[in-house]
Structures are given as C-alpha cells and as structure tokens.
PDB file of N, CA and C in Angstrom:
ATOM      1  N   UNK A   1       0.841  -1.177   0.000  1.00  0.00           N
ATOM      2  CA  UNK A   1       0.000   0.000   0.000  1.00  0.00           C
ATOM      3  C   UNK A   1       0.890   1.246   0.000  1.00  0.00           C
ATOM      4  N   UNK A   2       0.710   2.272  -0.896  1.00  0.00           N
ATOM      5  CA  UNK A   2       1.288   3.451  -1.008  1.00  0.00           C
ATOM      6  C   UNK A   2       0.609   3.998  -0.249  1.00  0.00           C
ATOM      7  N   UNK A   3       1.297   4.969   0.780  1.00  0.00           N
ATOM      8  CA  UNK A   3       1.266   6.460   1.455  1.00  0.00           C
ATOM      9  C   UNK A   3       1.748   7.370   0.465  1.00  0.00           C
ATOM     10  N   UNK A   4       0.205   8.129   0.709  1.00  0.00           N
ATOM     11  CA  UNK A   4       0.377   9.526  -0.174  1.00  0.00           C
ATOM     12  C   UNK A   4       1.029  10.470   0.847  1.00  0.00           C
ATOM     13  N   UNK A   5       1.179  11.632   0.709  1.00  0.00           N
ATOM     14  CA  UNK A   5       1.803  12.542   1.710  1.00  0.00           C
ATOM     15  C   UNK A   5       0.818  13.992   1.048  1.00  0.00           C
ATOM     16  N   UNK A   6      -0.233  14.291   1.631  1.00  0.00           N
ATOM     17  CA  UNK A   6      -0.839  15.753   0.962  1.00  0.00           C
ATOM     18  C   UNK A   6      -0.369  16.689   1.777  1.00  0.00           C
ATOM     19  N   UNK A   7      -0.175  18.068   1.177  1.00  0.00           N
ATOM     20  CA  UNK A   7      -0.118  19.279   2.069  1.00  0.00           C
ATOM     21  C   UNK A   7      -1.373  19.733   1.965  1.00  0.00           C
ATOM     22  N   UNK A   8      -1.534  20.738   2.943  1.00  0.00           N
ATOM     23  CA  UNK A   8      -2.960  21.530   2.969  1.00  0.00           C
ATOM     24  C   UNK A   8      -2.711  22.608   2.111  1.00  0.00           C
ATOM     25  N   UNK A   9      -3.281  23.440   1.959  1.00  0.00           N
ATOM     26  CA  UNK A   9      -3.666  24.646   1.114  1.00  0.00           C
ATOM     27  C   UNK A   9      -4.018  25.523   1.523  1.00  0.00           C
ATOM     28  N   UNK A  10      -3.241  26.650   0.921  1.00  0.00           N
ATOM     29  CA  UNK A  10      -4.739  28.291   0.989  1.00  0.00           C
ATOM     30  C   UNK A  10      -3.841  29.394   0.351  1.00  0.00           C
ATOM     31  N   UNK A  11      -4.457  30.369   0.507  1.00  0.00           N
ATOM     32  CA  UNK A  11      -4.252  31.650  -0.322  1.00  0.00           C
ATOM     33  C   UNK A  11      -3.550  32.919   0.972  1.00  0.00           C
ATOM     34  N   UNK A  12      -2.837  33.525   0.285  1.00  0.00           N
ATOM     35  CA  UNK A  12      -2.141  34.454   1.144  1.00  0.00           C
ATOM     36  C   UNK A  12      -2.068  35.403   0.783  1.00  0.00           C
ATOM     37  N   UNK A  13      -3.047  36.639   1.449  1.00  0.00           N
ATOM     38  CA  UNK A  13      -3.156  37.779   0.661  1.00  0.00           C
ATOM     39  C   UNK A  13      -2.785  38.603   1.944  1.00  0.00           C
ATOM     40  N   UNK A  14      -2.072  40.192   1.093  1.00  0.00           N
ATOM     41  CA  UNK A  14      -1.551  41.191   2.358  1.00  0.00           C
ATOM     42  C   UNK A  14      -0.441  40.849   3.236  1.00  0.00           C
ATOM     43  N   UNK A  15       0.653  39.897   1.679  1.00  0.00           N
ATOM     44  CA  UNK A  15       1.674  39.013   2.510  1.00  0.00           C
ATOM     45  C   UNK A  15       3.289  39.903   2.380  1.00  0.00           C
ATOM     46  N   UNK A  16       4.160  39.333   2.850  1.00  0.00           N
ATOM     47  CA  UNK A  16       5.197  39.572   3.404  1.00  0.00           C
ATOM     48  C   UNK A  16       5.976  38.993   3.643  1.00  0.00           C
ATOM     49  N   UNK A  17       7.165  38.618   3.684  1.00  0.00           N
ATOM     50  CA  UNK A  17       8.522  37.855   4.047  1.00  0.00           C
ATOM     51  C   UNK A  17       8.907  38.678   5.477  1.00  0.00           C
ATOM     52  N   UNK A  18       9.510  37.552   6.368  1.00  0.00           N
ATOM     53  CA  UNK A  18       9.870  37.538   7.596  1.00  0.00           C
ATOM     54  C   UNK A  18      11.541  36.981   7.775  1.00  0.00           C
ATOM     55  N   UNK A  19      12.284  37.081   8.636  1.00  0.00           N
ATOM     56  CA  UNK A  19      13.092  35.762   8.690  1.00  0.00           C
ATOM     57  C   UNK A  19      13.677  36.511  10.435  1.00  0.00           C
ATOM     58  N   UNK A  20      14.221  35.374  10.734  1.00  0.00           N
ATOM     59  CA  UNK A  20      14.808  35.007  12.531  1.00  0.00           C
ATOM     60  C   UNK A  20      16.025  35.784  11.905  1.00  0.00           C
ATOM     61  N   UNK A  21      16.856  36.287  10.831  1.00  0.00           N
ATOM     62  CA  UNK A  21      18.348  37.191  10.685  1.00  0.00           C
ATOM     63  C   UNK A  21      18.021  38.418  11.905  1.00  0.00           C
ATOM     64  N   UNK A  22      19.193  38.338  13.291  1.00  0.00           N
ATOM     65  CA  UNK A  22      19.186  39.399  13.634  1.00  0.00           C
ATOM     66  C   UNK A  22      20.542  39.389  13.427  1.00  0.00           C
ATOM     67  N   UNK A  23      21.185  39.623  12.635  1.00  0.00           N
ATOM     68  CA  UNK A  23      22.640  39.716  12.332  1.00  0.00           C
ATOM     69  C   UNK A  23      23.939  38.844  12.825  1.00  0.00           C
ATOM     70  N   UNK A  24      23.224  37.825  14.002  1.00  0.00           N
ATOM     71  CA  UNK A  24      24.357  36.941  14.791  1.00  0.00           C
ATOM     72  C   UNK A  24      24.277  35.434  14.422  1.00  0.00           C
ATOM     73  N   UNK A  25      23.156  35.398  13.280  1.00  0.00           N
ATOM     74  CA  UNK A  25      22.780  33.980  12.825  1.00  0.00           C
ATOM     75  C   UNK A  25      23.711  33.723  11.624  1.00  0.00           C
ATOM     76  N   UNK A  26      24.299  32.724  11.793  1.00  0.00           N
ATOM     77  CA  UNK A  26      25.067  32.272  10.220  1.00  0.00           C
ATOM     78  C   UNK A  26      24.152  32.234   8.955  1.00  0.00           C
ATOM     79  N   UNK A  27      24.551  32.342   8.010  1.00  0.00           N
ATOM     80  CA  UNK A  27      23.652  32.728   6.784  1.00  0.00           C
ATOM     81  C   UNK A  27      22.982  31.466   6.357  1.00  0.00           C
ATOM     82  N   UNK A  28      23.544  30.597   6.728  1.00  0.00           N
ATOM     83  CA  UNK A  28      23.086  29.121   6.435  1.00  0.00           C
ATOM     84  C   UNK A  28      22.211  28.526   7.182  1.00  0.00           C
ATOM     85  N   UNK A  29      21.903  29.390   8.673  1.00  0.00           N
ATOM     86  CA  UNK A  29      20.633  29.065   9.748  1.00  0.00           C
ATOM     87  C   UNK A  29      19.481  29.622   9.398  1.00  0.00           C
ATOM     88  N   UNK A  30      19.549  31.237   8.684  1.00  0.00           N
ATOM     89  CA  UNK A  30      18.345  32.316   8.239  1.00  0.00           C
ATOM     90  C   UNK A  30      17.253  31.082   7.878  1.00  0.00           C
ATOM     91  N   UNK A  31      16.087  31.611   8.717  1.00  0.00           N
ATOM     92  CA  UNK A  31      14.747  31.037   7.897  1.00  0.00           C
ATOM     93  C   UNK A  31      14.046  32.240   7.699  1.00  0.00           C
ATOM     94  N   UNK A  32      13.720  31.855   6.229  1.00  0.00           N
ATOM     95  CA  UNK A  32      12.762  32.846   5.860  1.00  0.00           C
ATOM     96  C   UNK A  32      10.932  31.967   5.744  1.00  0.00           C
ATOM     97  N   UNK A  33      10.252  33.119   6.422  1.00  0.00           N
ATOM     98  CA  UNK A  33       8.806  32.904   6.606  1.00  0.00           C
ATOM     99  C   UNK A  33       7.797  34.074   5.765  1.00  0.00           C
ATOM    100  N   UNK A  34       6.593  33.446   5.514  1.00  0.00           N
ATOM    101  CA  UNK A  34       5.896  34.401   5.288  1.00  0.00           C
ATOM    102  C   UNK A  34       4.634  34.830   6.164  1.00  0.00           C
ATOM    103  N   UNK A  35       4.406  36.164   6.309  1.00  0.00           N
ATOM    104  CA  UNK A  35       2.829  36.545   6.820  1.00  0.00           C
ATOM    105  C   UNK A  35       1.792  37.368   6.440  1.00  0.00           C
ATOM    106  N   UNK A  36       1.147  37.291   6.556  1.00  0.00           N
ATOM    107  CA  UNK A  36      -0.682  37.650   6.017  1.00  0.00           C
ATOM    108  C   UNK A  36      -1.303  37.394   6.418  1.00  0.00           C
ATOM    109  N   UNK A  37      -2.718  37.858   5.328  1.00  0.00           N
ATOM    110  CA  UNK A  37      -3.864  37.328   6.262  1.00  0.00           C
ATOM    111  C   UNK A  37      -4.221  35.765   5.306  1.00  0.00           C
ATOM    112  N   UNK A  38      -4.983  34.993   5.608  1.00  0.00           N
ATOM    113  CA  UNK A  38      -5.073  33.403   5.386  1.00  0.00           C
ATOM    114  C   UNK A  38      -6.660  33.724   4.868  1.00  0.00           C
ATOM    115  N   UNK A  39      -6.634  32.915   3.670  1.00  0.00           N
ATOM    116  CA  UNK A  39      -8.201  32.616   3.090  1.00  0.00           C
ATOM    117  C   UNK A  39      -7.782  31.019   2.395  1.00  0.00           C
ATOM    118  N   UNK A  40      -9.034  30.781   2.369  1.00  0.00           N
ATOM    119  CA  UNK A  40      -9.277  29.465   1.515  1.00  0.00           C
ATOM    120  C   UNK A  40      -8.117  28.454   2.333  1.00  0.00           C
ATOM    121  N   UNK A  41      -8.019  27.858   3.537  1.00  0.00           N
ATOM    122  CA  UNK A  41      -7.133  27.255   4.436  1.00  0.00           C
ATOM    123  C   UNK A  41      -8.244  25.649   4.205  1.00  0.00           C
ATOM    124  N   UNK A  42      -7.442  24.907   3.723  1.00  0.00           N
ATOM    125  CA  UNK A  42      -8.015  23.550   2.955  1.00  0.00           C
ATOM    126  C   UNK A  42      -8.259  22.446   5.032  1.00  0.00           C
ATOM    127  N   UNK A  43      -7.595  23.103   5.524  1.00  0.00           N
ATOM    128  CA  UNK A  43      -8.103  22.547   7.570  1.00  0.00           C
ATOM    129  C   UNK A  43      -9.334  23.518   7.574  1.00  0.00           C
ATOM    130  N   UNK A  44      -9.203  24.560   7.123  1.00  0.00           N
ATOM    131  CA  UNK A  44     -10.624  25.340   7.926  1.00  0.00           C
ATOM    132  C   UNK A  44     -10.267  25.143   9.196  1.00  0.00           C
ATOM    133  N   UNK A  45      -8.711  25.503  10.065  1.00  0.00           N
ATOM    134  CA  UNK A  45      -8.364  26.311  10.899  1.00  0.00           C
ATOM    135  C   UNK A  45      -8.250  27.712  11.363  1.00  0.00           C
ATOM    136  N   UNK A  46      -8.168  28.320  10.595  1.00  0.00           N
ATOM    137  CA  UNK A  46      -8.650  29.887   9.924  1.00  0.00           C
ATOM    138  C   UNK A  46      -9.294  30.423   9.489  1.00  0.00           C
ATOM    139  N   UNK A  47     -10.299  31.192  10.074  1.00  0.00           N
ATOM    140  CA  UNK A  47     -11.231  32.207   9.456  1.00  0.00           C
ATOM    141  C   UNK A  47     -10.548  33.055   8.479  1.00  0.00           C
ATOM    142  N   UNK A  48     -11.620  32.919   7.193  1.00  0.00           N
ATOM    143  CA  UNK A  48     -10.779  33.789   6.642  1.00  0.00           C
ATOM    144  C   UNK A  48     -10.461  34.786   6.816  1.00  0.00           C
ATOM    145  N   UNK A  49      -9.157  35.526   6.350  1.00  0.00           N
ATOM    146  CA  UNK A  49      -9.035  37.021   7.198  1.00  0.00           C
ATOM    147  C   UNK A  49      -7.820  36.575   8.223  1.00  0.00           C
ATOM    148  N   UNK A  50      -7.844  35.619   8.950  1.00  0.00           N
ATOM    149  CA  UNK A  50      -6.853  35.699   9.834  1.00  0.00           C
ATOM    150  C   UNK A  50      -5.542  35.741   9.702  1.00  0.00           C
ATOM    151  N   UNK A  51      -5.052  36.442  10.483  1.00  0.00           N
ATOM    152  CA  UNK A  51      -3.308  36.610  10.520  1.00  0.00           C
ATOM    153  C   UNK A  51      -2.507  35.401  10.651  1.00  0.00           C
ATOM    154  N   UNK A  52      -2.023  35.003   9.890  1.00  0.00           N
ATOM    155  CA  UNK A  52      -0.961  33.987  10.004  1.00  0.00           C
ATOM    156  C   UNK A  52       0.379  34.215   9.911  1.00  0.00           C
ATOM    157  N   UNK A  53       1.567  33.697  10.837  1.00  0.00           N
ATOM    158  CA  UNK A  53       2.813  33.772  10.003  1.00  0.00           C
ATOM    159  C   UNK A  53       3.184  32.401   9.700  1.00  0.00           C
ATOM    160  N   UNK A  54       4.032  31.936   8.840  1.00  0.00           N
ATOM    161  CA  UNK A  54       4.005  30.320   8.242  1.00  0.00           C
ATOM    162  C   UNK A  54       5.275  29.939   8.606  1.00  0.00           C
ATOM    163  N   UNK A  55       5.130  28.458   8.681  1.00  0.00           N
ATOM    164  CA  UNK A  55       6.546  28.038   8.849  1.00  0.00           C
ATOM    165  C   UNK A  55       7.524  28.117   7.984  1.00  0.00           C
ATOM    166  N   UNK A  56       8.659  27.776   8.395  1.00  0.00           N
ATOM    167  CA  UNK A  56       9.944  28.395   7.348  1.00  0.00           C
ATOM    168  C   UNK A  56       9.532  27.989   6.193  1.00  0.00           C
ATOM    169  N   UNK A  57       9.825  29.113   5.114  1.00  0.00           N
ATOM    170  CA  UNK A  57       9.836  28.832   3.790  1.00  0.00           C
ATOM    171  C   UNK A  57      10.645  27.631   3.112  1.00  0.00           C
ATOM    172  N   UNK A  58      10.176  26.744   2.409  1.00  0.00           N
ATOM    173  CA  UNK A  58      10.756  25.007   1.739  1.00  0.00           C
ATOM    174  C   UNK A  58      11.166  25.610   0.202  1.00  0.00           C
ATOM    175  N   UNK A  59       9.686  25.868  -0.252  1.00  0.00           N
ATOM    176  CA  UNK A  59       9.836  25.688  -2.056  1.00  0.00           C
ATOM    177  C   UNK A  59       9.290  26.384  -2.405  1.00  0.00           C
ATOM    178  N   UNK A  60       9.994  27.327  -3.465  1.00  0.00           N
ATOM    179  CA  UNK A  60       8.569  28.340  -4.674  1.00  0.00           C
ATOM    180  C   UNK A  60       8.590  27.895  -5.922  1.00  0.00           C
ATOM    181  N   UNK A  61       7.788  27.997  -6.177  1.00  0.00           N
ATOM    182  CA  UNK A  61       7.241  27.652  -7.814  1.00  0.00           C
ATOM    183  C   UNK A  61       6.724  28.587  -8.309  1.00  0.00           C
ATOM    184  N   UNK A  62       7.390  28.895  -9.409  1.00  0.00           N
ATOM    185  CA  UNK A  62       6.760  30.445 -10.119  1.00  0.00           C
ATOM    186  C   UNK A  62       5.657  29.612 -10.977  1.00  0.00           C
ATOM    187  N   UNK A  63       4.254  29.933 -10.950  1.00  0.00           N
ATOM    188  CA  UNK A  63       3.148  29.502 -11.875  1.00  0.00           C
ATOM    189  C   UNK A  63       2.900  30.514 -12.771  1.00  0.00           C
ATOM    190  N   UNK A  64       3.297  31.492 -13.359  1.00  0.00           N
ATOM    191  CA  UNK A  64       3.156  32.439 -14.102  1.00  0.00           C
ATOM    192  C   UNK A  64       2.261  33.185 -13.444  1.00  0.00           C
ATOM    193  N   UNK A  65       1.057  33.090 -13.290  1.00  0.00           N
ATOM    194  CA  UNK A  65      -0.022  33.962 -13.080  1.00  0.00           C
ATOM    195  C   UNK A  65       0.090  34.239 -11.358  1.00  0.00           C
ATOM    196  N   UNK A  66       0.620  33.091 -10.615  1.00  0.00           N
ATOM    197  CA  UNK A  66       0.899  33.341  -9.139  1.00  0.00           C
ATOM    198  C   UNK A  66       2.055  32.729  -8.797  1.00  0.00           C
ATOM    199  N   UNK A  67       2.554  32.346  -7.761  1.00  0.00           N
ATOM    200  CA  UNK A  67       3.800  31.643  -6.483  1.00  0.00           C
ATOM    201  C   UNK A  67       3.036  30.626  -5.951  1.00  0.00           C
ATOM    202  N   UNK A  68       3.329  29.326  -5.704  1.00  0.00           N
ATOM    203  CA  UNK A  68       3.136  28.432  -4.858  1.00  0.00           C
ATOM    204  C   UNK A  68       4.325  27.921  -3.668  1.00  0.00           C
ATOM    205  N   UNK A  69       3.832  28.851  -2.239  1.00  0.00           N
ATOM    206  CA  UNK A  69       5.200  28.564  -1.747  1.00  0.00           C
ATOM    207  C   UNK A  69       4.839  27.401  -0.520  1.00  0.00           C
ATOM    208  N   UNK A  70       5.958  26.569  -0.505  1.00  0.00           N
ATOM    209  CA  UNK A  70       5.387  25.509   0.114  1.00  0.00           C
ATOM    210  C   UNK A  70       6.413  25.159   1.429  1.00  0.00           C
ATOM    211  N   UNK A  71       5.329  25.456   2.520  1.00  0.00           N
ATOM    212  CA  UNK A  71       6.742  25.173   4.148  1.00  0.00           C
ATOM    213  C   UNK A  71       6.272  24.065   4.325  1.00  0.00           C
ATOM    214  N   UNK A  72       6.299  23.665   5.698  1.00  0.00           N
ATOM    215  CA  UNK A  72       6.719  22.636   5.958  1.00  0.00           C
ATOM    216  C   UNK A  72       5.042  21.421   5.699  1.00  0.00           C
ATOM    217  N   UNK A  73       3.858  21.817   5.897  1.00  0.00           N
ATOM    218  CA  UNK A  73       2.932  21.561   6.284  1.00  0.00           C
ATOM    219  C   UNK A  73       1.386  21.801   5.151  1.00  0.00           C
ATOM    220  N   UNK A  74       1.905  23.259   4.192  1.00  0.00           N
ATOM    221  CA  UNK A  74       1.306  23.955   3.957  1.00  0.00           C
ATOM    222  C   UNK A  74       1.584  24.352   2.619  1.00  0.00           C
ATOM    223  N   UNK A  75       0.957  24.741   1.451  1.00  0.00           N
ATOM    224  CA  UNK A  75       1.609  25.705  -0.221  1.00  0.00           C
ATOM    225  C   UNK A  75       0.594  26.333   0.166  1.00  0.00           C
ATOM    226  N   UNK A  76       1.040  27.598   0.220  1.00  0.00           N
ATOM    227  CA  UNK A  76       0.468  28.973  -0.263  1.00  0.00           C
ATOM    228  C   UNK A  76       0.595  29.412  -1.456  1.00  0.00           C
ATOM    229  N   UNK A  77      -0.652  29.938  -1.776  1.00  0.00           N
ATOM    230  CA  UNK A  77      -0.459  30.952  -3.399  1.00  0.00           C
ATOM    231  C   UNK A  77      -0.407  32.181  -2.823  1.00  0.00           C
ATOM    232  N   UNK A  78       0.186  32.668  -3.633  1.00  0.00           N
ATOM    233  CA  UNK A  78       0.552  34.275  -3.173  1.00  0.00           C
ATOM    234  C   UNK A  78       0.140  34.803  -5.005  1.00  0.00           C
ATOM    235  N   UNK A  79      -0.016  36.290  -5.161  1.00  0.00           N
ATOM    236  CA  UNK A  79      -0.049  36.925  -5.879  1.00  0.00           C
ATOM    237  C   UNK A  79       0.211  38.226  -5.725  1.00  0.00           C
ATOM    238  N   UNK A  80       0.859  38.573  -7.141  1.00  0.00           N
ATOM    239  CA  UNK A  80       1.686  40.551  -7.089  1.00  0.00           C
ATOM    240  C   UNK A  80       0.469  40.917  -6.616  1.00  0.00           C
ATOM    241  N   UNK A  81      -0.429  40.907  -6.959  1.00  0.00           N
ATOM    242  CA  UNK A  81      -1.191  42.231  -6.322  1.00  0.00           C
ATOM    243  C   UNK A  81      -1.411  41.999  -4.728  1.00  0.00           C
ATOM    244  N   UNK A  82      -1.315  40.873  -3.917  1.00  0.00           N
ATOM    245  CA  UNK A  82      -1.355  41.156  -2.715  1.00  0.00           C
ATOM    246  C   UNK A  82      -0.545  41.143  -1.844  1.00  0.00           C
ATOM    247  N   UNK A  83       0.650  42.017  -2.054  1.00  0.00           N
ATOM    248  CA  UNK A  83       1.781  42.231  -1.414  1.00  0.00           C
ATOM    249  C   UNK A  83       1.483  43.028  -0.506  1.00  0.00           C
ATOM    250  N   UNK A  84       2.010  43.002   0.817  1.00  0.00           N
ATOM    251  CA  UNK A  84       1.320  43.783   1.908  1.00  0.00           C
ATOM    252  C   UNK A  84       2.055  45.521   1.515  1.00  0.00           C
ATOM    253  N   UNK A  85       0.856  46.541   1.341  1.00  0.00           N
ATOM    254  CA  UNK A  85       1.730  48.187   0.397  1.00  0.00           C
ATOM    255  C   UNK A  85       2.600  48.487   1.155  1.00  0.00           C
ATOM    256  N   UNK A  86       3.093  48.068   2.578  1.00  0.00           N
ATOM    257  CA  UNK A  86       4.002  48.907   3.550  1.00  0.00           C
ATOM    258  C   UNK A  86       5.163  48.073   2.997  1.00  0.00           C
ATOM    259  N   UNK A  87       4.768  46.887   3.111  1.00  0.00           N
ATOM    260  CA  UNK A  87       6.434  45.868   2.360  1.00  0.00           C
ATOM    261  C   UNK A  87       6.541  46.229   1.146  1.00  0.00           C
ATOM    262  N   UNK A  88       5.781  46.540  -0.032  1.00  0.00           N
ATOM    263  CA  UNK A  88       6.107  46.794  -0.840  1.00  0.00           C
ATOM    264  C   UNK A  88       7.157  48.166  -1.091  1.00  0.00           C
ATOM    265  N   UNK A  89       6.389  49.226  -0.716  1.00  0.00           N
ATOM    266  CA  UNK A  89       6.597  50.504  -0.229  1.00  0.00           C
ATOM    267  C   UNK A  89       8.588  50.221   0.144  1.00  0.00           C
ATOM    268  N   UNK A  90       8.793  49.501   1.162  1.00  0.00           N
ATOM    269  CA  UNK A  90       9.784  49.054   1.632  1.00  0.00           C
ATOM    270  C   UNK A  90      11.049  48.318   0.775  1.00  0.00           C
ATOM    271  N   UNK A  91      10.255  47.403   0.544  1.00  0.00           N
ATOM    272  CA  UNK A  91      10.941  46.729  -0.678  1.00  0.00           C
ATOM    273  C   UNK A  91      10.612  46.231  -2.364  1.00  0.00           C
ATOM    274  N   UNK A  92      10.524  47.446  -2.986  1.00  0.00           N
ATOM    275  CA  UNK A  92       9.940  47.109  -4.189  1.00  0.00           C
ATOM    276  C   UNK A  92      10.395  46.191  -5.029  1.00  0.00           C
ATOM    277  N   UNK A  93       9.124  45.682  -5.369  1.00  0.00           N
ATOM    278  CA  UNK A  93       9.048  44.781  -6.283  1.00  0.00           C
ATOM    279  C   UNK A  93       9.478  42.932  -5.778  1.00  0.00           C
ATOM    280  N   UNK A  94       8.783  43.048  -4.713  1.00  0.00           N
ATOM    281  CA  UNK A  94       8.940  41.767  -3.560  1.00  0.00           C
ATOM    282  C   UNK A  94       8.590  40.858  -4.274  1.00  0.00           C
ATOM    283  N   UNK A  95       7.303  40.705  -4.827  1.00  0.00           N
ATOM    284  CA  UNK A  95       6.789  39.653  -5.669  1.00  0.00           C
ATOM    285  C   UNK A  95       7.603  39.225  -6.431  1.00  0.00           C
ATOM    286  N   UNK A  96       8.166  39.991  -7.554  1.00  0.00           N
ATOM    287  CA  UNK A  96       9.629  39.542  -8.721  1.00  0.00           C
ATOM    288  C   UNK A  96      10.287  38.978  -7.676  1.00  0.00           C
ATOM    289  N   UNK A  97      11.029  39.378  -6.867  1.00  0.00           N
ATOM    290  CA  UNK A  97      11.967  39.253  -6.051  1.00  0.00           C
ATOM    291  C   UNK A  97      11.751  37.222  -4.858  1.00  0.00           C
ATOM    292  N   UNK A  98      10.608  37.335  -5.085  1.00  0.00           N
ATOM    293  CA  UNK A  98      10.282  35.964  -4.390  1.00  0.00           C
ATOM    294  C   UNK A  98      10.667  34.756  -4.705  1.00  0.00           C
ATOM    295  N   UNK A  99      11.710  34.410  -4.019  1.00  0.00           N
ATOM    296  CA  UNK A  99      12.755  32.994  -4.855  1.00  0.00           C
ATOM    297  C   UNK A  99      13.520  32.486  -4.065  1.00  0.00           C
ATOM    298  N   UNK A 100      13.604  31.444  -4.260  1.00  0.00           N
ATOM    299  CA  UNK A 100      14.719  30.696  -3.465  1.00  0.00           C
ATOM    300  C   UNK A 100      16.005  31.092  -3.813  1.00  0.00           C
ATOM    301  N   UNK A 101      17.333  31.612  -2.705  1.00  0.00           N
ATOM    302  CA  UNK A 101      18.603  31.895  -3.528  1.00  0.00           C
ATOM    303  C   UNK A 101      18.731  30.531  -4.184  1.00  0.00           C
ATOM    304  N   UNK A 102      19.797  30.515  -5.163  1.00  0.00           N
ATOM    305  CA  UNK A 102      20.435  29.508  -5.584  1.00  0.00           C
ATOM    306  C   UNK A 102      21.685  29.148  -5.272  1.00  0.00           C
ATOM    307  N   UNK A 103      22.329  28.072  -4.891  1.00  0.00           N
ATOM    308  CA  UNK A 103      23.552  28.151  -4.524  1.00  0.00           C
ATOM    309  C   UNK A 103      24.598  27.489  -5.595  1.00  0.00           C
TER     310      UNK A 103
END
C-alpha cells in the first residue's frame, strides 16, 4: 500500500517575508517565513481574514499567473497584487523578487 503525503492549502493575501536574521545567525541558519492574512485554508483552521505567520519557507514555484510557496505543512499561493503596500513601499518589487537563492 502506497502512502500519499498531501499538504494543505490556501491563499495568502496582504503578505510579506519575515526571517529570525538578527545579524548573529550564520547565513546558512536564516529562515525565511511568510505573513498575512489566510483565506481558503483547505483545515478550515482559519477564518478567513486571519493573521498567520508560516513556517519556514521550503519551495517556490513560479506559476506564471501566481507563487506556490510551500513550508513545511502547507503551499500557499501568493499573488503581485497582494503584497502587503508597507512591504512593498519598503521593498519594491517583492513579488519579482520571491525565490529561493540559488547556490
């Protein structure tokens, strides 16, 4: 018998990148996270609307039209237009910018 392994799902709008860097972490410890507010959450643990921050960022997948970023538990879609305006404001053009480095 095969074990499947599913992640849950949902949408991440009014989002943002996070990470634990306060300058004393080796570059190779940095986790980067994301936060927003949570809709369409495939547990229906979350009202939609609610604030989430996610566990460390795993995998992105550029889908053309959106991001599928996937931590530990969870793929979020993200989309340019719902970049939170203060992060944007901050760091333009976050959405382009959303990627795994490469090493």
């Amino acid at each position: 018998m095969e074990t499947v392994n599913t992640l849950n799902t949902a949408v991440l709008k009014c989002w943002s990148v996070t990470s634990n860097n306060n300058g004393f972490i080796a570059p190779e410890l940095v986790e980067y996270r994301l936060r927003g507010r949570i809709y369409d959450d495939s547990r229906c643990l979350f009202p939609d609307g609610s604030r989430v921050r996610t566990s460390p960022i795993q995998k992105i997948t550029d889908c053309g039209t959106h991001k599928l970023v996937e931590t530990i538990s969870t793929i979020y879609s993200v989309y340019a237009a719902d970049v939170d305006p203060e992060y944007e404001k901050a760091f333009p053009n976050a959405y382009k910018r959303l990627n795994m480095k490469r090493s």
